[in-house]
PDB file of N, CA and C in Angstrom:
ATOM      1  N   UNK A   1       0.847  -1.176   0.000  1.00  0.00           N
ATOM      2  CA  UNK A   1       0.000   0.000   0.000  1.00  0.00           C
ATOM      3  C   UNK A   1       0.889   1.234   0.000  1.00  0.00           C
ATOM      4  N   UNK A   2       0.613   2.065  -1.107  1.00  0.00           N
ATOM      5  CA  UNK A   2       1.214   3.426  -0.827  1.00  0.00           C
ATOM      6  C   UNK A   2       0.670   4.541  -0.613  1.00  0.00           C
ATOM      7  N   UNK A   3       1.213   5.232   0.515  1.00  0.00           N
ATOM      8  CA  UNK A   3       0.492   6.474   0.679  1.00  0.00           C
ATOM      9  C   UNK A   3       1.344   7.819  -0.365  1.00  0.00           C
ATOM     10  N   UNK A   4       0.624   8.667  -0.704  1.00  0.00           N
ATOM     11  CA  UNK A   4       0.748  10.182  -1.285  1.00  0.00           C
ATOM     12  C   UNK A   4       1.361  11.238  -0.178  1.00  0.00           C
ATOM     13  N   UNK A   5       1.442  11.623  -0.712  1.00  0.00           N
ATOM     14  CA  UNK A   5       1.776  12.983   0.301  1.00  0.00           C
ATOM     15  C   UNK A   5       0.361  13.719   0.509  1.00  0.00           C
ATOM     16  N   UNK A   6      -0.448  13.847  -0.911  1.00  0.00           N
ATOM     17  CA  UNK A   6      -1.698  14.290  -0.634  1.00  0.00           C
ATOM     18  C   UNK A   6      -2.242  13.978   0.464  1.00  0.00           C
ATOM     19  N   UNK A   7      -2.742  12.554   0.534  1.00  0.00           N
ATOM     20  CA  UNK A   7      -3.269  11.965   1.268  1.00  0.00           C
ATOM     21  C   UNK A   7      -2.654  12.119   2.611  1.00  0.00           C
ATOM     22  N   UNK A   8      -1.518  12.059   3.380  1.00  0.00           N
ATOM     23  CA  UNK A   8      -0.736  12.399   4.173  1.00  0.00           C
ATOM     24  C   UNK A   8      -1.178  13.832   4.613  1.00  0.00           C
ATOM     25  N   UNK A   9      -1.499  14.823   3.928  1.00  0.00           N
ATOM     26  CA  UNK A   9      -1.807  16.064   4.057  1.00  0.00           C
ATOM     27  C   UNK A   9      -3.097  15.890   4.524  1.00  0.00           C
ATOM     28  N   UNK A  10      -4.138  15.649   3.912  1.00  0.00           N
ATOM     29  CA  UNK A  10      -5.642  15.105   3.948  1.00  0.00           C
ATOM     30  C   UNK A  10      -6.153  14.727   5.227  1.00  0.00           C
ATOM     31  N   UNK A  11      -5.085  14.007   5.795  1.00  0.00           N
ATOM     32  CA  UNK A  11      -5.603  13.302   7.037  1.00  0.00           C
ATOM     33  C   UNK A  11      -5.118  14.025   8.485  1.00  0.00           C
ATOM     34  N   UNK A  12      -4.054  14.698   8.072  1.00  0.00           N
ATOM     35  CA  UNK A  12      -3.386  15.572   9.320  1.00  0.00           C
ATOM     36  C   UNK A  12      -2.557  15.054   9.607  1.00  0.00           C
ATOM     37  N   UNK A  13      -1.494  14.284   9.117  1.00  0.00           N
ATOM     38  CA  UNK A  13      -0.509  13.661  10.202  1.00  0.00           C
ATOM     39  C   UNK A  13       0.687  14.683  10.108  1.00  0.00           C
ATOM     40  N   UNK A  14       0.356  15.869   9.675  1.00  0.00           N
ATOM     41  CA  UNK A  14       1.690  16.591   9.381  1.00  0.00           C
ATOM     42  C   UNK A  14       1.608  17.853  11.056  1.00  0.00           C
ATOM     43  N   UNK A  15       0.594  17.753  11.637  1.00  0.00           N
ATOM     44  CA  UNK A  15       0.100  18.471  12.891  1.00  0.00           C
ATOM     45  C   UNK A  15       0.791  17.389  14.037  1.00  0.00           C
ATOM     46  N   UNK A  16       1.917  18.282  14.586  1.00  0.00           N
ATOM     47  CA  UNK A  16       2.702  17.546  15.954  1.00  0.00           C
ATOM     48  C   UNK A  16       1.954  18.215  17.405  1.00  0.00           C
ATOM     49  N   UNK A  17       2.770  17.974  18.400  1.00  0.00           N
ATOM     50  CA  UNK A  17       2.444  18.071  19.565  1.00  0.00           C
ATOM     51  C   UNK A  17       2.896  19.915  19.595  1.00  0.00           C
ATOM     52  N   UNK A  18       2.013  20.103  20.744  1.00  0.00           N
ATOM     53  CA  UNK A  18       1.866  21.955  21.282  1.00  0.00           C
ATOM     54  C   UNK A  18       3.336  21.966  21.243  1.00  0.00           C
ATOM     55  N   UNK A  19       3.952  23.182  20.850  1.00  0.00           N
ATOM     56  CA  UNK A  19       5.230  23.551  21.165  1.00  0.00           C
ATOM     57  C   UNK A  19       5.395  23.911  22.668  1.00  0.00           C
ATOM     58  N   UNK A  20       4.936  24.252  23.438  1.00  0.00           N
ATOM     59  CA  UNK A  20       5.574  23.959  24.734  1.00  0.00           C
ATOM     60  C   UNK A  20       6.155  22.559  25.148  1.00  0.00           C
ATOM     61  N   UNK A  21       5.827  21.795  24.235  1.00  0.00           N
ATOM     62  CA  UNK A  21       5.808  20.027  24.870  1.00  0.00           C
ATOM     63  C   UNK A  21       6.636  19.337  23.028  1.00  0.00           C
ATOM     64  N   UNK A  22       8.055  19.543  23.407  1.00  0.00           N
ATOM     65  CA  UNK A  22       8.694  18.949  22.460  1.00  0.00           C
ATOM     66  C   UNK A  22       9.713  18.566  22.685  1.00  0.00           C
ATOM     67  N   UNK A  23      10.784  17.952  22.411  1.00  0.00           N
ATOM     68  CA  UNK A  23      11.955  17.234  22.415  1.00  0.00           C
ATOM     69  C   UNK A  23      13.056  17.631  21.367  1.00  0.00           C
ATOM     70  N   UNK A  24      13.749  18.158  21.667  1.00  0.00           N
ATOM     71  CA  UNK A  24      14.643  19.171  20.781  1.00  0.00           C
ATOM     72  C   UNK A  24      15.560  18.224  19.614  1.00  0.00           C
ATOM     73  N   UNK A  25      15.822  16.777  19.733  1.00  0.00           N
ATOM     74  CA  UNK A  25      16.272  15.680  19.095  1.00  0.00           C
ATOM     75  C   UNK A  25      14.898  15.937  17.644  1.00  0.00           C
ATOM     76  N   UNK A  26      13.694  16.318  17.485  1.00  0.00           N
ATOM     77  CA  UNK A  26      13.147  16.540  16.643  1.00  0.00           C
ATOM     78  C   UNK A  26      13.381  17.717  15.826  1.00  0.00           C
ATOM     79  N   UNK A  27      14.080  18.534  16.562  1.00  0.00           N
ATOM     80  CA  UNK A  27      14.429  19.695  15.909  1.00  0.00           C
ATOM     81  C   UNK A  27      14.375  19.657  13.975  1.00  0.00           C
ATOM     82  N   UNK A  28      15.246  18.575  13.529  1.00  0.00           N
ATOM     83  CA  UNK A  28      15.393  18.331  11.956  1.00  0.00           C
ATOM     84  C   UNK A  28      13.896  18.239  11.814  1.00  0.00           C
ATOM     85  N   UNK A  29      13.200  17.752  12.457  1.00  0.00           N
ATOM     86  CA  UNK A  29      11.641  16.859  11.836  1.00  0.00           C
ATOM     87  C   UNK A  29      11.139  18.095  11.708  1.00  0.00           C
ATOM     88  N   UNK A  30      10.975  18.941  12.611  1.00  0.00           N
ATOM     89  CA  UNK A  30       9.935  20.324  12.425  1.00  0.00           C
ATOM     90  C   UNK A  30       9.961  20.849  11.282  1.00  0.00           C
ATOM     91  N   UNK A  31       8.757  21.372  10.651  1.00  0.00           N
ATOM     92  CA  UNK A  31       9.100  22.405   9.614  1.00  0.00           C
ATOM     93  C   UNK A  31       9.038  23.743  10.113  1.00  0.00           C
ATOM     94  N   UNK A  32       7.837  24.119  11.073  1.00  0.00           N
ATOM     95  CA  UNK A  32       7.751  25.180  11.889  1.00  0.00           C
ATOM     96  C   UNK A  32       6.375  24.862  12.814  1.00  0.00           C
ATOM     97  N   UNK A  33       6.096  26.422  13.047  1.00  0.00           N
ATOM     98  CA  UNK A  33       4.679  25.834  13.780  1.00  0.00           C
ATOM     99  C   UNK A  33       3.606  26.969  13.741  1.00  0.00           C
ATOM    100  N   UNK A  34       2.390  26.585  13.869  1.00  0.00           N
ATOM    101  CA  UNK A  34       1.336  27.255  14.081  1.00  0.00           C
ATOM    102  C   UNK A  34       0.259  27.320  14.911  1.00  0.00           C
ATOM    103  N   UNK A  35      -0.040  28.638  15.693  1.00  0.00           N
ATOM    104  CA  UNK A  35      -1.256  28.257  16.766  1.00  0.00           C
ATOM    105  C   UNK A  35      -0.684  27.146  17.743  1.00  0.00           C
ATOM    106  N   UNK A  36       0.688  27.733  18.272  1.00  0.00           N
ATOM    107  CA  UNK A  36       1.293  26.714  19.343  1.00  0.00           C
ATOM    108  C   UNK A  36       1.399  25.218  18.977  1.00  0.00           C
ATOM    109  N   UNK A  37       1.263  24.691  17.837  1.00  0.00           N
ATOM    110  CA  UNK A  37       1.657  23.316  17.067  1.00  0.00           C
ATOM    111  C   UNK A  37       2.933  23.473  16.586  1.00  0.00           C
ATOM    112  N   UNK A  38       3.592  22.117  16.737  1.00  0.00           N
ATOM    113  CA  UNK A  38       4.329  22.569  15.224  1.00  0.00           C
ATOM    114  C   UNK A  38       3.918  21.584  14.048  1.00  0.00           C
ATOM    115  N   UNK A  39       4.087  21.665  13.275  1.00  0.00           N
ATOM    116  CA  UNK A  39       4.212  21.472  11.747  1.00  0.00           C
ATOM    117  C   UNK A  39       5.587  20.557  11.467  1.00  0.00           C
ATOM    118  N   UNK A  40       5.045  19.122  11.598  1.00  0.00           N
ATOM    119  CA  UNK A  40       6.260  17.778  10.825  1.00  0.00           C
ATOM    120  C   UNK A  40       6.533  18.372   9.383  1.00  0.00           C
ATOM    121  N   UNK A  41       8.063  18.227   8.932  1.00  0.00           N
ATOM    122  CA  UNK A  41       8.140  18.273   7.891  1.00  0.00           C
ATOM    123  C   UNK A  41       7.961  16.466   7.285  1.00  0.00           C
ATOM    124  N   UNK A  42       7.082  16.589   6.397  1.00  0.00           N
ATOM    125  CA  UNK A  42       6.805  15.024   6.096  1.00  0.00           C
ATOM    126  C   UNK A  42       7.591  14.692   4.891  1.00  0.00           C
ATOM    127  N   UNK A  43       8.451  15.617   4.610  1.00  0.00           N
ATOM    128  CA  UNK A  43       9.771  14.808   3.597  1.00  0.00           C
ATOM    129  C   UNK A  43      10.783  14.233   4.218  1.00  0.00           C
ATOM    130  N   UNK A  44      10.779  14.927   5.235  1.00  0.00           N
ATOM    131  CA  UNK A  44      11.978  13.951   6.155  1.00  0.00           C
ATOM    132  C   UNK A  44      11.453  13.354   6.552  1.00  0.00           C
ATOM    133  N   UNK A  45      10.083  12.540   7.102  1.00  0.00           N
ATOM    134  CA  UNK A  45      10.084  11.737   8.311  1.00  0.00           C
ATOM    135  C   UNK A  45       8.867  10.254   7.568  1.00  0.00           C
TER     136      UNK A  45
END
């Protein structure tokens, strides 16, 4: 089964945990953040 990126987008998995509550070893993964989220970059991960 392959997933898209569309689809990846579609469903939300690109929405991480509140930025008060992160682990700095993710630092590469973030793309940024919004409304106290951050934002997975889903090409890296």
């Amino acid at each position: 089964m392959s997933v898209t990126m569309r689809e990846m987008l579609e469903a939300g998995v690109h929405f991480g945990h509140q930025t008060r509550f992160w682990n700095p070893k993710m630092a590469p993964f973030i793309f940024g953040h919004r409304n106290k989220i951050h934002i997975i970059n889903l090409e890296k991960t």
